[in-house]
PDB file of N, CA and C in Angstrom:
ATOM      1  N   UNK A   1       0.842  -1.175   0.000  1.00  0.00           N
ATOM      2  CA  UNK A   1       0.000   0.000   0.000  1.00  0.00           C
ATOM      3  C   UNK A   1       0.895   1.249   0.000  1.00  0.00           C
ATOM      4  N   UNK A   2       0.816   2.172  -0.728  1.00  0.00           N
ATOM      5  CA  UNK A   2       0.945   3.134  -0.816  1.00  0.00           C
ATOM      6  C   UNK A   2       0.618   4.625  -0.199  1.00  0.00           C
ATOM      7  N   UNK A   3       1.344   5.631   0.686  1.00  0.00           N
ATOM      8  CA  UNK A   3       0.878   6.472   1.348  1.00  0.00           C
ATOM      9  C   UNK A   3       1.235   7.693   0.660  1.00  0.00           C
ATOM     10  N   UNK A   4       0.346   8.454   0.490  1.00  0.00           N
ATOM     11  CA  UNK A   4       0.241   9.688  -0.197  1.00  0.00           C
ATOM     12  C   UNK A   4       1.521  10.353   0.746  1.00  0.00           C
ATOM     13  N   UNK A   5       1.978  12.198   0.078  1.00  0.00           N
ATOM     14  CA  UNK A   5       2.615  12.480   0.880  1.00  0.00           C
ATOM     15  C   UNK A   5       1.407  13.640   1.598  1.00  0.00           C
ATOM     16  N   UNK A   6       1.709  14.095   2.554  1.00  0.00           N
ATOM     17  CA  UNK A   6       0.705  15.087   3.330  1.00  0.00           C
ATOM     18  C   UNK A   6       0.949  15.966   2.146  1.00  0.00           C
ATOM     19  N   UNK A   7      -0.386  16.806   2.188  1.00  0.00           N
ATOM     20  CA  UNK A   7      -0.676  18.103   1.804  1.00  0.00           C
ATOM     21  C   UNK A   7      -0.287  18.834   2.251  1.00  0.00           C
ATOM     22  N   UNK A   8       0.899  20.120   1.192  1.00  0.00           N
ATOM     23  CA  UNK A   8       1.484  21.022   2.199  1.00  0.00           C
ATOM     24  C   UNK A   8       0.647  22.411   2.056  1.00  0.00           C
ATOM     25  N   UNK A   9       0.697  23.310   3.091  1.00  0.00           N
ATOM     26  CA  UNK A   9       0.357  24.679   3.147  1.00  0.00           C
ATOM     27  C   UNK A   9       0.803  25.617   1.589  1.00  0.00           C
ATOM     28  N   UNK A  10      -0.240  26.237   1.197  1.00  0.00           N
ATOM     29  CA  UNK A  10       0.884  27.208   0.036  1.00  0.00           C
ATOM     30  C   UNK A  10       2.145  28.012   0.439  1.00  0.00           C
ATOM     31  N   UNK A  11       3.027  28.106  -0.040  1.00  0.00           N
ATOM     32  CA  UNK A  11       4.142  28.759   0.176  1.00  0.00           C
ATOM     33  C   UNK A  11       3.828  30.159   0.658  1.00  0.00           C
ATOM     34  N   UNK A  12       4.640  30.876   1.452  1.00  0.00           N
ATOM     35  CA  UNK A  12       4.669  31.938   1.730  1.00  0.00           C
ATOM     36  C   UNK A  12       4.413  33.419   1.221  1.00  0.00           C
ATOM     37  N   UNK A  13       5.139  32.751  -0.307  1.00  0.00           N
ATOM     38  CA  UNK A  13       5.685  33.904  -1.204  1.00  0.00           C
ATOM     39  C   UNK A  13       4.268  34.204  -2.135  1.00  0.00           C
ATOM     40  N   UNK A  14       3.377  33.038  -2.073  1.00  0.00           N
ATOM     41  CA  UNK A  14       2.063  33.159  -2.951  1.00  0.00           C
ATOM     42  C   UNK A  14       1.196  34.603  -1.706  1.00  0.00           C
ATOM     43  N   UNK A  15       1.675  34.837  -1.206  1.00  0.00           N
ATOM     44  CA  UNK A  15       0.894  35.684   0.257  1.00  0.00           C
ATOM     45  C   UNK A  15       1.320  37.090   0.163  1.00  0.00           C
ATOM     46  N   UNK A  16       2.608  37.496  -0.398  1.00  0.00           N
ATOM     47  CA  UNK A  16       2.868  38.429  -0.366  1.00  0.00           C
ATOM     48  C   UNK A  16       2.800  39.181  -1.536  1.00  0.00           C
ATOM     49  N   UNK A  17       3.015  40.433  -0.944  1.00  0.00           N
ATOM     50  CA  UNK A  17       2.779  41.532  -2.422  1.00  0.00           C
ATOM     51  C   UNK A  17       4.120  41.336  -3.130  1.00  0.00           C
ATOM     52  N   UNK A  18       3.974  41.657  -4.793  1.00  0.00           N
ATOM     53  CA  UNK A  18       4.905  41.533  -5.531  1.00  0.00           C
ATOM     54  C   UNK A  18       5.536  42.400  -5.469  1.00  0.00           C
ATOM     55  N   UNK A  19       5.286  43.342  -5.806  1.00  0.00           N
ATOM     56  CA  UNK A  19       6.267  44.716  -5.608  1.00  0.00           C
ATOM     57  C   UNK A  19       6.287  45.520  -4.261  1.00  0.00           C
ATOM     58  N   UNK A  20       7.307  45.779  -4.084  1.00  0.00           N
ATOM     59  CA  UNK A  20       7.980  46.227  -2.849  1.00  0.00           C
ATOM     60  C   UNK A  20       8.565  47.873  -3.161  1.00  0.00           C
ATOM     61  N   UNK A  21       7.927  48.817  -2.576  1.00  0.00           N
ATOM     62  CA  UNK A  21       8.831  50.127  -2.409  1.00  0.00           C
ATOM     63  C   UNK A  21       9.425  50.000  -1.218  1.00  0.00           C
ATOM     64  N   UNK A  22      11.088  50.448  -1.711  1.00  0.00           N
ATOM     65  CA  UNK A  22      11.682  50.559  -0.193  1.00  0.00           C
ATOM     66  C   UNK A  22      12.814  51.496  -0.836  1.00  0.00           C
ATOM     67  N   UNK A  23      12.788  52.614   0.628  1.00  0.00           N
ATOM     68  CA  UNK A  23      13.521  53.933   0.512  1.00  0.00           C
ATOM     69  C   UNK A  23      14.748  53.840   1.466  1.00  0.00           C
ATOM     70  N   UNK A  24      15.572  54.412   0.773  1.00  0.00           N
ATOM     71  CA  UNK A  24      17.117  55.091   1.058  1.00  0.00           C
ATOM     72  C   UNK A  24      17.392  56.470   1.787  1.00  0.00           C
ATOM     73  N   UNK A  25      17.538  56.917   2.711  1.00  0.00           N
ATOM     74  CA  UNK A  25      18.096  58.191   2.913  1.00  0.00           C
ATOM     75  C   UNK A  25      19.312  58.403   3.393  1.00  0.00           C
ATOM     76  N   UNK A  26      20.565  59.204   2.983  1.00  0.00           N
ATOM     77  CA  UNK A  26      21.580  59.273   3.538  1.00  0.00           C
ATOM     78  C   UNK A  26      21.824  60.945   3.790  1.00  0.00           C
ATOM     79  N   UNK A  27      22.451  61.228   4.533  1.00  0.00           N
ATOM     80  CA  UNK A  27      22.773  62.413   4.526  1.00  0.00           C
ATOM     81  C   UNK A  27      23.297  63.347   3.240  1.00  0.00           C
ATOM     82  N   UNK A  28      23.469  62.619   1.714  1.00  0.00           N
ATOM     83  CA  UNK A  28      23.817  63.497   1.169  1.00  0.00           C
ATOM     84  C   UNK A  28      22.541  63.017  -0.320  1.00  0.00           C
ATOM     85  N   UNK A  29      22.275  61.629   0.057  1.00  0.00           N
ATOM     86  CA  UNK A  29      21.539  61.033  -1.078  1.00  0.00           C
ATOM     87  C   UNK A  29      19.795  60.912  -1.112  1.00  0.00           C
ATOM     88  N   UNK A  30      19.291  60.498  -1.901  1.00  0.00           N
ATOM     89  CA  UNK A  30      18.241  59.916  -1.810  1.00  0.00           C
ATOM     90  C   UNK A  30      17.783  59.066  -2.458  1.00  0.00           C
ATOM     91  N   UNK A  31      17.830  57.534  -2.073  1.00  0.00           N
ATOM     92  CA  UNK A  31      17.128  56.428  -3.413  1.00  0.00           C
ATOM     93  C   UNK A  31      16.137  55.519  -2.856  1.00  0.00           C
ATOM     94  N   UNK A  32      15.383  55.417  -3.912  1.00  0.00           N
ATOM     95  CA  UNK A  32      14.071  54.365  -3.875  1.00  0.00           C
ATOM     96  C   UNK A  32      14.201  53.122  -4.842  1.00  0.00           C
ATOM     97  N   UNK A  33      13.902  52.371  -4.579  1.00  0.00           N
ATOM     98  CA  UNK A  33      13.855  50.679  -5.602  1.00  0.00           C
ATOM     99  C   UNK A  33      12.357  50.033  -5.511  1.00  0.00           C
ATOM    100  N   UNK A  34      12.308  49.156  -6.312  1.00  0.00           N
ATOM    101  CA  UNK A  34      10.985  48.479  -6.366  1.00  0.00           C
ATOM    102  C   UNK A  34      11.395  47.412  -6.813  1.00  0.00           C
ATOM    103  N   UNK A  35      11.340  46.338  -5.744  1.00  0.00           N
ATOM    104  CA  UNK A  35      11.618  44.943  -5.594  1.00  0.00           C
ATOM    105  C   UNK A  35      10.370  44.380  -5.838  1.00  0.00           C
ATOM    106  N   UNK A  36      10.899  43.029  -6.991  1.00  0.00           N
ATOM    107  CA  UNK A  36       9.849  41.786  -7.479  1.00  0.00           C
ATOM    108  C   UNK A  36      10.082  41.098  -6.254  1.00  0.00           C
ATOM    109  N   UNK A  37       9.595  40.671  -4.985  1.00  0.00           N
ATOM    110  CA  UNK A  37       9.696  39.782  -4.067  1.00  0.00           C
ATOM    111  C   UNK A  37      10.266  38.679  -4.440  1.00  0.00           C
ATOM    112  N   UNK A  38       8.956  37.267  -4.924  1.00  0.00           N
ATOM    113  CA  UNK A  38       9.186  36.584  -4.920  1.00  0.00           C
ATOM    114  C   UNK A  38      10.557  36.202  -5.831  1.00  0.00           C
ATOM    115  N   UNK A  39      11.092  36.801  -7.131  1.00  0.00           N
ATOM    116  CA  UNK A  39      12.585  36.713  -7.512  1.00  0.00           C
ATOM    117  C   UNK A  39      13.686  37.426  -7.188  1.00  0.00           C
ATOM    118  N   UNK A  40      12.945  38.417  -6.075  1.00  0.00           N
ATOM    119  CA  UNK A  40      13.854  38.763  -5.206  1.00  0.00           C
ATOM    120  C   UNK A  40      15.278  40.006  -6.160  1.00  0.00           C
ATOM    121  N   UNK A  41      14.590  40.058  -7.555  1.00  0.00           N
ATOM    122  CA  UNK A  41      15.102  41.069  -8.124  1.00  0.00           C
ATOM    123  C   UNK A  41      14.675  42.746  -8.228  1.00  0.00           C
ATOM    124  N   UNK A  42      15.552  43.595  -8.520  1.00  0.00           N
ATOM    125  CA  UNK A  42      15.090  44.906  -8.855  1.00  0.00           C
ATOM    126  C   UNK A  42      14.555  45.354 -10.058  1.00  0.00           C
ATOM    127  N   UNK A  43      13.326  45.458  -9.837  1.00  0.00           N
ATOM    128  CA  UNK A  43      12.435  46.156 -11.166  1.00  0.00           C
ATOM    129  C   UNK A  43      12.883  47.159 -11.577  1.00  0.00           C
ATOM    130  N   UNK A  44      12.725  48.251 -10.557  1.00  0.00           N
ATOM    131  CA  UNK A  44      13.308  49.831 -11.016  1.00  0.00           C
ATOM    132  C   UNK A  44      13.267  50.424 -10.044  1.00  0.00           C
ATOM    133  N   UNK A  45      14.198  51.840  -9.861  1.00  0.00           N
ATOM    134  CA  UNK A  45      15.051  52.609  -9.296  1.00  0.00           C
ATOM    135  C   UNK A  45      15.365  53.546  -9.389  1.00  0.00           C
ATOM    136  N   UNK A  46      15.568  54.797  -8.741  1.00  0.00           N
ATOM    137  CA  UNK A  46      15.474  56.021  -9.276  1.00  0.00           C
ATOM    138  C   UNK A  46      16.746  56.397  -7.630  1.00  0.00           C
ATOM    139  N   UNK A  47      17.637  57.185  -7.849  1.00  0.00           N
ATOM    140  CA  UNK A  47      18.451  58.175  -7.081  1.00  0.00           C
ATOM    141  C   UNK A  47      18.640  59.327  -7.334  1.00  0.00           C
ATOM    142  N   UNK A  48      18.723  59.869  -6.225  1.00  0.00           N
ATOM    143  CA  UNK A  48      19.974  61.220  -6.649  1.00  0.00           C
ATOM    144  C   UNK A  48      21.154  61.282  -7.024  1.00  0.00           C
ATOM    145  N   UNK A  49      21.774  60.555  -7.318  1.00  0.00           N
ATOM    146  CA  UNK A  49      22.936  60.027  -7.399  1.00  0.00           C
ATOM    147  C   UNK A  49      23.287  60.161  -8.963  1.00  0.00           C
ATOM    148  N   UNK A  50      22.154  60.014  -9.614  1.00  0.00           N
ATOM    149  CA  UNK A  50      22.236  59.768 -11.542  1.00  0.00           C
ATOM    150  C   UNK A  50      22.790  61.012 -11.550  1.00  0.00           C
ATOM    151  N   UNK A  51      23.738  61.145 -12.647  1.00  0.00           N
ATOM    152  CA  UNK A  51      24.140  62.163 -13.188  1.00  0.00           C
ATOM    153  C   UNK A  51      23.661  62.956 -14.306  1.00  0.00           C
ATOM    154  N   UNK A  52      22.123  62.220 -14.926  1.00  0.00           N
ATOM    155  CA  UNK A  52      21.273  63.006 -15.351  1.00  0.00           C
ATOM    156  C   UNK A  52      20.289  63.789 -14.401  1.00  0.00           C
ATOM    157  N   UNK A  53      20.474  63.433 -13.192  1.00  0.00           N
ATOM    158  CA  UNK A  53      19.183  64.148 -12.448  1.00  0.00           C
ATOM    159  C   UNK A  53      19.946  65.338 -11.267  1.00  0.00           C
ATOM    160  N   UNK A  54      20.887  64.960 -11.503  1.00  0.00           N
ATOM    161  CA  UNK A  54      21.965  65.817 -10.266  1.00  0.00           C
ATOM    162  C   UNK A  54      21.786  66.782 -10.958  1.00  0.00           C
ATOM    163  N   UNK A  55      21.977  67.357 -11.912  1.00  0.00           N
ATOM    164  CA  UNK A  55      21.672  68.499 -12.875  1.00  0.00           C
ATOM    165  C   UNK A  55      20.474  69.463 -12.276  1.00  0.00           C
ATOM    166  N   UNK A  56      19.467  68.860 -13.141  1.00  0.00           N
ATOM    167  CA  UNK A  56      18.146  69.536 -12.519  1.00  0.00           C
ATOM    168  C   UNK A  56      18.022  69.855 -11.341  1.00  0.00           C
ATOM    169  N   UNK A  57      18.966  68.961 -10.196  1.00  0.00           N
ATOM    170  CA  UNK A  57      18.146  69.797  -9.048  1.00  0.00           C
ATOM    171  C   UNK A  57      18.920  70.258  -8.288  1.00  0.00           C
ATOM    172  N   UNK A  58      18.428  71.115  -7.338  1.00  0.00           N
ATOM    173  CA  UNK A  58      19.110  71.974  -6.217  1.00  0.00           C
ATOM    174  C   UNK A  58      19.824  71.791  -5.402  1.00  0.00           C
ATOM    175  N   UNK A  59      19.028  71.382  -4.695  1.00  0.00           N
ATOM    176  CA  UNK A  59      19.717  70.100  -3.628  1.00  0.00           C
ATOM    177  C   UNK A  59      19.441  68.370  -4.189  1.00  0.00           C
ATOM    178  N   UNK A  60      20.581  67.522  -4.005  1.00  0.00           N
ATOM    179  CA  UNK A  60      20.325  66.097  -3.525  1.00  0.00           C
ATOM    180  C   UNK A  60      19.666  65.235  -2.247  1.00  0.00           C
ATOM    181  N   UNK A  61      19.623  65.825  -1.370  1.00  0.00           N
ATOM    182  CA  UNK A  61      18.742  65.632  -0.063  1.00  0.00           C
ATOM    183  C   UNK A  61      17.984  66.006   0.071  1.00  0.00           C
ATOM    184  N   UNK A  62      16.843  67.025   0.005  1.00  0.00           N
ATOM    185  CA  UNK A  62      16.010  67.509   0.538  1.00  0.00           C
ATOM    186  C   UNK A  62      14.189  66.395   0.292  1.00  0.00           C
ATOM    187  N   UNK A  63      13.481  67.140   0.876  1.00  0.00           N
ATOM    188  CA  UNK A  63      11.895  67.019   0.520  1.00  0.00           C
ATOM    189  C   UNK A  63      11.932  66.897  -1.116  1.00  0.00           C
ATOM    190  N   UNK A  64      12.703  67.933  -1.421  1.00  0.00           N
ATOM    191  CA  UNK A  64      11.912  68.332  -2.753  1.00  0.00           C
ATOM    192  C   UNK A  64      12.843  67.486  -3.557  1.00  0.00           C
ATOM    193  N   UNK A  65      14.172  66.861  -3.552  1.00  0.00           N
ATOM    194  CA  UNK A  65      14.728  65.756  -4.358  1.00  0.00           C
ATOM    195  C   UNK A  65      14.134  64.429  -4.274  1.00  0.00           C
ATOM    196  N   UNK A  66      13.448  64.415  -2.626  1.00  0.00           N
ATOM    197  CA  UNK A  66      12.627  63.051  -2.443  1.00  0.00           C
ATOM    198  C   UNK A  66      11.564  63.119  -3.363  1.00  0.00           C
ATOM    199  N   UNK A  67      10.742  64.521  -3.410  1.00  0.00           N
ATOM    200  CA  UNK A  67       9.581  64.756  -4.353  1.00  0.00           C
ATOM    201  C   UNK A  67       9.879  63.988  -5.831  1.00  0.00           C
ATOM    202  N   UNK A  68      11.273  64.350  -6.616  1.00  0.00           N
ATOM    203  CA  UNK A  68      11.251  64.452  -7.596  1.00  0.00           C
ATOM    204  C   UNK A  68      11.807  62.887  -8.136  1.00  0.00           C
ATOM    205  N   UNK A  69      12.470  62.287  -7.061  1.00  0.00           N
ATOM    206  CA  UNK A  69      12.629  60.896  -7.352  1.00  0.00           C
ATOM    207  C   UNK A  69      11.610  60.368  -7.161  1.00  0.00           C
ATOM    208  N   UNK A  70      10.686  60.224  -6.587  1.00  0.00           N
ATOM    209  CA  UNK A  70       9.294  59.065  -6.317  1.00  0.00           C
ATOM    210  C   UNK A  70       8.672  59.673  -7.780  1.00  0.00           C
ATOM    211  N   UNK A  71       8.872  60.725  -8.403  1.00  0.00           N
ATOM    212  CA  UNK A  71       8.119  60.975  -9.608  1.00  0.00           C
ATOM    213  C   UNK A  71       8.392  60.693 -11.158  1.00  0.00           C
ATOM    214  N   UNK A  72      10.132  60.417 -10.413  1.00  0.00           N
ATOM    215  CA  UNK A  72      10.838  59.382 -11.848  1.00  0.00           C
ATOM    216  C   UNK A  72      10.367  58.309 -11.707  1.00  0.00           C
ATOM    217  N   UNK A  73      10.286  57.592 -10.179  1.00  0.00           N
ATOM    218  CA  UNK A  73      10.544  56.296 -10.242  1.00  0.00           C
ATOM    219  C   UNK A  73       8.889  55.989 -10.441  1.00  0.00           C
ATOM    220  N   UNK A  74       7.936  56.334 -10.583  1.00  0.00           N
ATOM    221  CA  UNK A  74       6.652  56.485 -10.624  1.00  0.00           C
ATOM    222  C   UNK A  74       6.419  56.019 -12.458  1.00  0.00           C
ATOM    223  N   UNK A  75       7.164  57.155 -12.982  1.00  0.00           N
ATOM    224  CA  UNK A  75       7.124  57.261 -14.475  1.00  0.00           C
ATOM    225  C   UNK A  75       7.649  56.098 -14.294  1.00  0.00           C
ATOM    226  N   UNK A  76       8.898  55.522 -14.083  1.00  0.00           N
ATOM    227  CA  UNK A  76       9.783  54.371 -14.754  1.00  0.00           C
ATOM    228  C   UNK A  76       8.780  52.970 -14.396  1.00  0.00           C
ATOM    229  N   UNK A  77       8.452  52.606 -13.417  1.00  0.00           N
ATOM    230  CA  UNK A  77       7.010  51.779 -13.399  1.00  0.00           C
ATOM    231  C   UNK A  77       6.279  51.878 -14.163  1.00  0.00           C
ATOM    232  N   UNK A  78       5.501  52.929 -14.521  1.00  0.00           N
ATOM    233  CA  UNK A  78       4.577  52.563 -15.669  1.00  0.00           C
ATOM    234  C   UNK A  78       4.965  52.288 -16.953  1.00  0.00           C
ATOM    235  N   UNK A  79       6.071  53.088 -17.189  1.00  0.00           N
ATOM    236  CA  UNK A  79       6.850  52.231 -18.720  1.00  0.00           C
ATOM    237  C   UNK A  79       7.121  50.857 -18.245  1.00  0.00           C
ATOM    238  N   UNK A  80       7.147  50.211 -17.041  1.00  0.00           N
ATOM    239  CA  UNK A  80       7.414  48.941 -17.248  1.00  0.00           C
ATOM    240  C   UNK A  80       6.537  48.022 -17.293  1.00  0.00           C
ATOM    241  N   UNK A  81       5.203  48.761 -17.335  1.00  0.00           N
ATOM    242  CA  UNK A  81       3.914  47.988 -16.806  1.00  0.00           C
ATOM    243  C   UNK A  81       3.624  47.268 -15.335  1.00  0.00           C
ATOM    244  N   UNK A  82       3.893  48.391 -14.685  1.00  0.00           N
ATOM    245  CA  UNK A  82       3.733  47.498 -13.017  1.00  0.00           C
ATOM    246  C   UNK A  82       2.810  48.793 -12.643  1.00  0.00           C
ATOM    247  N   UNK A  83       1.890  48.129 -12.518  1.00  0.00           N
ATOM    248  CA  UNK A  83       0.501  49.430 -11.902  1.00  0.00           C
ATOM    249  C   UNK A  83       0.491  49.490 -10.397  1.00  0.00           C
ATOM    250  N   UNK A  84       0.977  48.845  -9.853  1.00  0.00           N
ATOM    251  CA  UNK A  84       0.665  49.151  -8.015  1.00  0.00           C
ATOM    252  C   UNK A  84       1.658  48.041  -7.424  1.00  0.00           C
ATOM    253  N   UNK A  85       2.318  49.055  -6.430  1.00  0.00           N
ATOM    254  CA  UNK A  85       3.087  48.398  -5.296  1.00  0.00           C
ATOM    255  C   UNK A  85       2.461  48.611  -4.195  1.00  0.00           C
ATOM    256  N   UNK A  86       3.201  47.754  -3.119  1.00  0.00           N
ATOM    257  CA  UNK A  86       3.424  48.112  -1.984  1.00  0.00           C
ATOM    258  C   UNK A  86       4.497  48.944  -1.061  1.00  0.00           C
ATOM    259  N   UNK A  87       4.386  49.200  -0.156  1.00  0.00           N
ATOM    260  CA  UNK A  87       5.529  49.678   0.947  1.00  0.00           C
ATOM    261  C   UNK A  87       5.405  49.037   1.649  1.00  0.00           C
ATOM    262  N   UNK A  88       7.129  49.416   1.584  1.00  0.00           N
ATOM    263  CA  UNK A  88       7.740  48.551   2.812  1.00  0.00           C
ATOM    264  C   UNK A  88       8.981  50.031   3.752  1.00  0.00           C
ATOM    265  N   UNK A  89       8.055  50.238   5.045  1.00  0.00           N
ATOM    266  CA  UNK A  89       8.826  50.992   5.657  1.00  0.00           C
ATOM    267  C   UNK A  89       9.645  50.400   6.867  1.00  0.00           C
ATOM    268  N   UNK A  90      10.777  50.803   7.301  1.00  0.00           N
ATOM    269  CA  UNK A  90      12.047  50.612   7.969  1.00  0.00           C
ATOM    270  C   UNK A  90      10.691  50.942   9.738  1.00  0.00           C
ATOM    271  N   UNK A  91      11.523  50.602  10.520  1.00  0.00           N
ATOM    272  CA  UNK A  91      10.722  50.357  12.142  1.00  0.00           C
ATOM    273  C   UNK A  91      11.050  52.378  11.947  1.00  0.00           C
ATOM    274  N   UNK A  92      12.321  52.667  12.160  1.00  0.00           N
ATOM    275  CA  UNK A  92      12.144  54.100  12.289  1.00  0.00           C
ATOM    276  C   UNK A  92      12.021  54.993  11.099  1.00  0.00           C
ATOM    277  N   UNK A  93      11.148  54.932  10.082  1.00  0.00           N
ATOM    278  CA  UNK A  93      10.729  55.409   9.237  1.00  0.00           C
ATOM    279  C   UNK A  93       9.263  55.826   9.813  1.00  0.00           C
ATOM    280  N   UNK A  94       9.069  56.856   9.513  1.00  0.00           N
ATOM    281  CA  UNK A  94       7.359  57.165   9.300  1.00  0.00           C
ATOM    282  C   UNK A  94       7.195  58.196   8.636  1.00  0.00           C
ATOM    283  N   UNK A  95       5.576  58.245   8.260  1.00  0.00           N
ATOM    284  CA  UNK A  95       5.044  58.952   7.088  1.00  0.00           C
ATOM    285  C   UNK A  95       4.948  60.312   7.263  1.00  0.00           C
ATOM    286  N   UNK A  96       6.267  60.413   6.836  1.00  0.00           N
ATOM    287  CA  UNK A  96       6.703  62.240   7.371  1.00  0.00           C
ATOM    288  C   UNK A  96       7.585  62.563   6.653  1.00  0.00           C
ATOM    289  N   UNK A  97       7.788  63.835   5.727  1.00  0.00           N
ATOM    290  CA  UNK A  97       9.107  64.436   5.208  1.00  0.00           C
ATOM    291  C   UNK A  97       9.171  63.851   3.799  1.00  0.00           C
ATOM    292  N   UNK A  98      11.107  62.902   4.132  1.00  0.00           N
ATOM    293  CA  UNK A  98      10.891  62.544   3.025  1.00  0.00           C
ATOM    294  C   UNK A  98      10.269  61.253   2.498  1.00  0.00           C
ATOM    295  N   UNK A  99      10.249  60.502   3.049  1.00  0.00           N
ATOM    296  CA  UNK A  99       9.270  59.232   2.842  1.00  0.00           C
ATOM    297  C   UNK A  99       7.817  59.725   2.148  1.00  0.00           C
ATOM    298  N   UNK A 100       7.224  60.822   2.967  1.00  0.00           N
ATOM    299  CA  UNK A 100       5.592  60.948   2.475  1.00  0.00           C
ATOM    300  C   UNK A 100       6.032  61.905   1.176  1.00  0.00           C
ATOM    301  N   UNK A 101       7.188  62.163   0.646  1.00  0.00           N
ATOM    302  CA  UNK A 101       7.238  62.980  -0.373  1.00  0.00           C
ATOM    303  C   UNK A 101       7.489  61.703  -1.796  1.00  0.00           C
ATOM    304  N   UNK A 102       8.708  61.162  -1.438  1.00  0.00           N
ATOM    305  CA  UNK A 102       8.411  59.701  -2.322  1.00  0.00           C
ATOM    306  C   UNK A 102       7.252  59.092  -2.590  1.00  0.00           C
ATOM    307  N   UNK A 103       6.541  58.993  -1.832  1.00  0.00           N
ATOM    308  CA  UNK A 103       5.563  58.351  -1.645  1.00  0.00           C
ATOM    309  C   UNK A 103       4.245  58.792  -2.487  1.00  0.00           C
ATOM    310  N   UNK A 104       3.597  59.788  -1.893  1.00  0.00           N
ATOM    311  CA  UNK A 104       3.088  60.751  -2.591  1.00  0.00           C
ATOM    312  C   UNK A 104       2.939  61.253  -4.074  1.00  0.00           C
ATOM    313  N   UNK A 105       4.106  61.078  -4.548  1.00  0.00           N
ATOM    314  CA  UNK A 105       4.972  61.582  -5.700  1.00  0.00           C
ATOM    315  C   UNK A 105       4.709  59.796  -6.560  1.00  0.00           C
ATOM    316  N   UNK A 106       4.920  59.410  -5.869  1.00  0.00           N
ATOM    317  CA  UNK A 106       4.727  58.305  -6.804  1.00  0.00           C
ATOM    318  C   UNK A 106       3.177  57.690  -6.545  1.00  0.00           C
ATOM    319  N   UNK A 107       2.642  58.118  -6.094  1.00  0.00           N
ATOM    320  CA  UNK A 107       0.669  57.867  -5.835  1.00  0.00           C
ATOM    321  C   UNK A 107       0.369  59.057  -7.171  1.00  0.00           C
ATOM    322  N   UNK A 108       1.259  60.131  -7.203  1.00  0.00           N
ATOM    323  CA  UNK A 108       0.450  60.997  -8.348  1.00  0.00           C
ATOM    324  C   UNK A 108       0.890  60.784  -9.228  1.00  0.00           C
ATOM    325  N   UNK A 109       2.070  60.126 -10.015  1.00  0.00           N
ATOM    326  CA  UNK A 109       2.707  59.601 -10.884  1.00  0.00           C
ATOM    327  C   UNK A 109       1.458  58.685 -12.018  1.00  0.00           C
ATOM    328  N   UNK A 110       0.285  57.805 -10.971  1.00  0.00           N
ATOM    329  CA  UNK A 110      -0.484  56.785 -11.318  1.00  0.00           C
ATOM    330  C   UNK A 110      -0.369  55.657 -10.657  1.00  0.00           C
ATOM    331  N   UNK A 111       0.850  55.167  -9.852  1.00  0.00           N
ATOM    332  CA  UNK A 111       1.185  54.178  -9.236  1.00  0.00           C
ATOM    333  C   UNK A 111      -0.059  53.795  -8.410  1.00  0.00           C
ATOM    334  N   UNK A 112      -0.810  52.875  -7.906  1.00  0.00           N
ATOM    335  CA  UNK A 112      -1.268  52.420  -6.961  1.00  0.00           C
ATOM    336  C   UNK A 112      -0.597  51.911  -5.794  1.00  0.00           C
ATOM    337  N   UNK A 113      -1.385  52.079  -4.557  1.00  0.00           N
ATOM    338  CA  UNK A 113      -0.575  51.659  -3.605  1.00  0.00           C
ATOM    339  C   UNK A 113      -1.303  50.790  -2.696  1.00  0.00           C
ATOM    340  N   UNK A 114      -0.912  49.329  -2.494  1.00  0.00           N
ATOM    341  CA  UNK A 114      -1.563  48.401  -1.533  1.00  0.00           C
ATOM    342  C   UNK A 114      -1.122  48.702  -0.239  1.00  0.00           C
TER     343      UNK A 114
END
């Protein structure tokens, strides 16, 4: 006789959201990414750091560089066809400054947000 094997639970990764926003701040920088979870690769990405965008702006740190990266990285999602992420914020992160300016910026971009 033959014993089946048990039925397992679905995997973890079927549970979670696919795309992942998660933000960078350093004292001189500012970057955002949007992680495919389950392959655990980077979709797209936007910094202050590019040397096409260091140009345009004023400062590299501020509100208003956070503003203007969540609004690249907003655009660069929809050219890739990814309509809505999630966030993923750090324990001492909260929705203040520059986080709610990324953020924000990429909700008016078109992005959806779970």
């Amino acid at each position: 006789m033959v014993i089946p094997p048990p039925a397992r639970p679905p995997r973890i990764v079927d549970f979670l959201k696919p795309y992942v926003l998660k933000m960078h701040f350093t004292n001189k920088f500012v970057s955002a990414q949007v992680i495919h979870s389950p392959t655990a690769t980077v979709a797209s990405s936007a910094s202050s750091q590019e040397k096409a965008l260091r140009a345009s702006m004023e400062s590299t740190r501020d509100v208003a560089a956070a503003a203007k990266i969540g609004k690249i990285l907003g655009e660069r999602l929809l050219l890739q066809g990814i309509p809505a992420i999630s966030v993923h914020l750090k324990r001492e992160q909260k929705y203040h400054g520059k986080v709610k300016a990324v953020i924000d910026s990429v909700r008016e971009a078109g992005i959806k947000l779970l």
